[in-house]
N, C-alpha and C. Protein backbone atom coordinates (compact mmCIF):
# COMPACT_ATOMS: atom_id res chain seq x y z
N UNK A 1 -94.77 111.88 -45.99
CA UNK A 1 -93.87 112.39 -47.00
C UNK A 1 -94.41 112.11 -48.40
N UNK A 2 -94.97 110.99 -48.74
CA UNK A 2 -95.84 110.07 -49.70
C UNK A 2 -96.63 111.14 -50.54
N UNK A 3 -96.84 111.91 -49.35
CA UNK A 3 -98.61 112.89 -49.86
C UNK A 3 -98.31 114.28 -49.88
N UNK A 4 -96.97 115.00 -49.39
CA UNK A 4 -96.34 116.06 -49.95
C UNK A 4 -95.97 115.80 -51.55
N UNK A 5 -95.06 114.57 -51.63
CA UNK A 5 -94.69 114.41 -53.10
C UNK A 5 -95.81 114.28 -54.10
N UNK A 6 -97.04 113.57 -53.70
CA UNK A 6 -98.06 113.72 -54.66
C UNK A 6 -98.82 114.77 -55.23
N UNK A 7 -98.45 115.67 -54.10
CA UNK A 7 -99.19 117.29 -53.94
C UNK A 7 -97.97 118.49 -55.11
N UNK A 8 -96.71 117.39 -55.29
CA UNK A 8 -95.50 118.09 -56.05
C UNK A 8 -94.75 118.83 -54.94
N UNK A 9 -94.39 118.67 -53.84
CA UNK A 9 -93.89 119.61 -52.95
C UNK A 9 -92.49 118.59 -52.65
N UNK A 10 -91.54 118.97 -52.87
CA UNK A 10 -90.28 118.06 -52.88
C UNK A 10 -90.08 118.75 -51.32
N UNK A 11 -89.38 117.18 -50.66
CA UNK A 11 -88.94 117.18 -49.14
C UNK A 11 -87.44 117.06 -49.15
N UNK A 12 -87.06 117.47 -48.36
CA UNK A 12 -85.43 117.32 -47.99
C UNK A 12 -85.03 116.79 -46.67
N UNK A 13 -84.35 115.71 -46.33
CA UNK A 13 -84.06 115.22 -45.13
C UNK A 13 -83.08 116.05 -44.02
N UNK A 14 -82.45 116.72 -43.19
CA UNK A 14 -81.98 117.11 -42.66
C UNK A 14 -81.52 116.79 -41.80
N UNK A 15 -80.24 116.76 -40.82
CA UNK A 15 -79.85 116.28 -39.53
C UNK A 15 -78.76 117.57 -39.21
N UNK A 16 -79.43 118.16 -38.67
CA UNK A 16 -79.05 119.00 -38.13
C UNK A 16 -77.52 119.31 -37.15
N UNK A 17 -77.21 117.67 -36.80
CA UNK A 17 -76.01 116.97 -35.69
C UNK A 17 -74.86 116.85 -36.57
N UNK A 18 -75.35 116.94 -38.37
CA UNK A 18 -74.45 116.95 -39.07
C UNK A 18 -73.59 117.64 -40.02
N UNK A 19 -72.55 118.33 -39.89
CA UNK A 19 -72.36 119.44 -40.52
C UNK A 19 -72.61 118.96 -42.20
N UNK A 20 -72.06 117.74 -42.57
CA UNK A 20 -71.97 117.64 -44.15
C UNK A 20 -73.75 117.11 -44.67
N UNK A 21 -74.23 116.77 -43.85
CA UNK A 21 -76.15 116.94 -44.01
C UNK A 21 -76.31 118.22 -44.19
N UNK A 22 -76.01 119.54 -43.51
CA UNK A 22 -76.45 120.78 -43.84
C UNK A 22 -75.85 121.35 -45.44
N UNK A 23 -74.69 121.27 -45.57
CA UNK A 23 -73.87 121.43 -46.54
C UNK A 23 -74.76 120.62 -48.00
N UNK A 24 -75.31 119.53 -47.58
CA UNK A 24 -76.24 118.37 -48.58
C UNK A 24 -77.41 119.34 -49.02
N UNK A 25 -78.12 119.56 -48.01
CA UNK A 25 -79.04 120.26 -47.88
C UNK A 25 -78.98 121.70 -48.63
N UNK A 26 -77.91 122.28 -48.75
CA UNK A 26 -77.88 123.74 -48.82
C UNK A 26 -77.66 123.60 -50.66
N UNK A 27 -76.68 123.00 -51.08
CA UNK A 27 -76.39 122.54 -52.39
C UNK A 27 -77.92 121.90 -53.03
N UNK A 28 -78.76 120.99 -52.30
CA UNK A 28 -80.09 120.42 -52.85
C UNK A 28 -80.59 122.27 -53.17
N UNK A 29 -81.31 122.73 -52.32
CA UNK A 29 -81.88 123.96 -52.29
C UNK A 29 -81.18 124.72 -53.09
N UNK A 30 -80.23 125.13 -53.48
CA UNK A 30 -79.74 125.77 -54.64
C UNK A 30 -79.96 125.12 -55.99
N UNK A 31 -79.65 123.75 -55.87
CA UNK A 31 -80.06 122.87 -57.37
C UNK A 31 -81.79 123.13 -57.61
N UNK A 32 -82.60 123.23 -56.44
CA UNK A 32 -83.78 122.94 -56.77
C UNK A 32 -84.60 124.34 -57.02
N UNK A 33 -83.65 125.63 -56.95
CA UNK A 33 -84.37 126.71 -56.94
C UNK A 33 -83.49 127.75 -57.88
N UNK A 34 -82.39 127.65 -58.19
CA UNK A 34 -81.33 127.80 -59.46
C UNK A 34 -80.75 129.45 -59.07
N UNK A 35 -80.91 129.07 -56.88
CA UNK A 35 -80.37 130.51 -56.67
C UNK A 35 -79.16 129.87 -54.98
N UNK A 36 -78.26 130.52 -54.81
CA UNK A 36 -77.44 130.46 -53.57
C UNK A 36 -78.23 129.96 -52.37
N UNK A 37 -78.06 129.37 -51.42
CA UNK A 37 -79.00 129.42 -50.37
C UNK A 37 -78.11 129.81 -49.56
N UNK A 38 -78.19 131.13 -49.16
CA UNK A 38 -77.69 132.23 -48.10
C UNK A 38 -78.44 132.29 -46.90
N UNK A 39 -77.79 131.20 -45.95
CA UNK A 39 -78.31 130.83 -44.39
C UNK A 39 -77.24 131.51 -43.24
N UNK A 40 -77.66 131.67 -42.06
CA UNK A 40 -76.67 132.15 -40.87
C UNK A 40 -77.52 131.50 -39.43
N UNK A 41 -76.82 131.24 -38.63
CA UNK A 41 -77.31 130.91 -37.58
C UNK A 41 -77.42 132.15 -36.81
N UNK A 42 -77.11 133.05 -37.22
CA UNK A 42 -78.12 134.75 -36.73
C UNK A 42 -79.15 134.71 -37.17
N UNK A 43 -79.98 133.91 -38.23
CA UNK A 43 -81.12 133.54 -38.72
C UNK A 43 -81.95 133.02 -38.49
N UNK A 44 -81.49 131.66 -37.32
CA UNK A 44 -82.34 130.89 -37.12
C UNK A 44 -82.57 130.98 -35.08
N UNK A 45 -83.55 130.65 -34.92
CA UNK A 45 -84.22 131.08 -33.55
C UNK A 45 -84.77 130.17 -33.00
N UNK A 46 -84.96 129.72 -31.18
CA UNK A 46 -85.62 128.88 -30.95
C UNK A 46 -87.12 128.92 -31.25
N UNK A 47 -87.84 128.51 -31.15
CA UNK A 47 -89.30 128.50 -30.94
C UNK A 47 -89.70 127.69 -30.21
């Protein structure tokens, strides 16, 4: 994580088990990009 931040690439922690972690998460990504973060779980897929 050390060597993303040195590179300037900001990390975000996530827990997925938690609804108010996603909600954390979604508000960070809007503060850090100065736009909505418009997610759906029609969006996201296993791999």
């Amino acid at each position: 994580m050390a060597a993303l931040q040195a590179l300037g690439i900001d990390t975000i922690a996530l827990d997925v088990t938690k609804p108010e972690s996603i909600t954390s998460v979604k508000a960070e990504i809007e503060r850090l990009t100065g736009r909505e973060a418009q997610y759906s779980h029609k969006q996201c897929r296993n791999v």
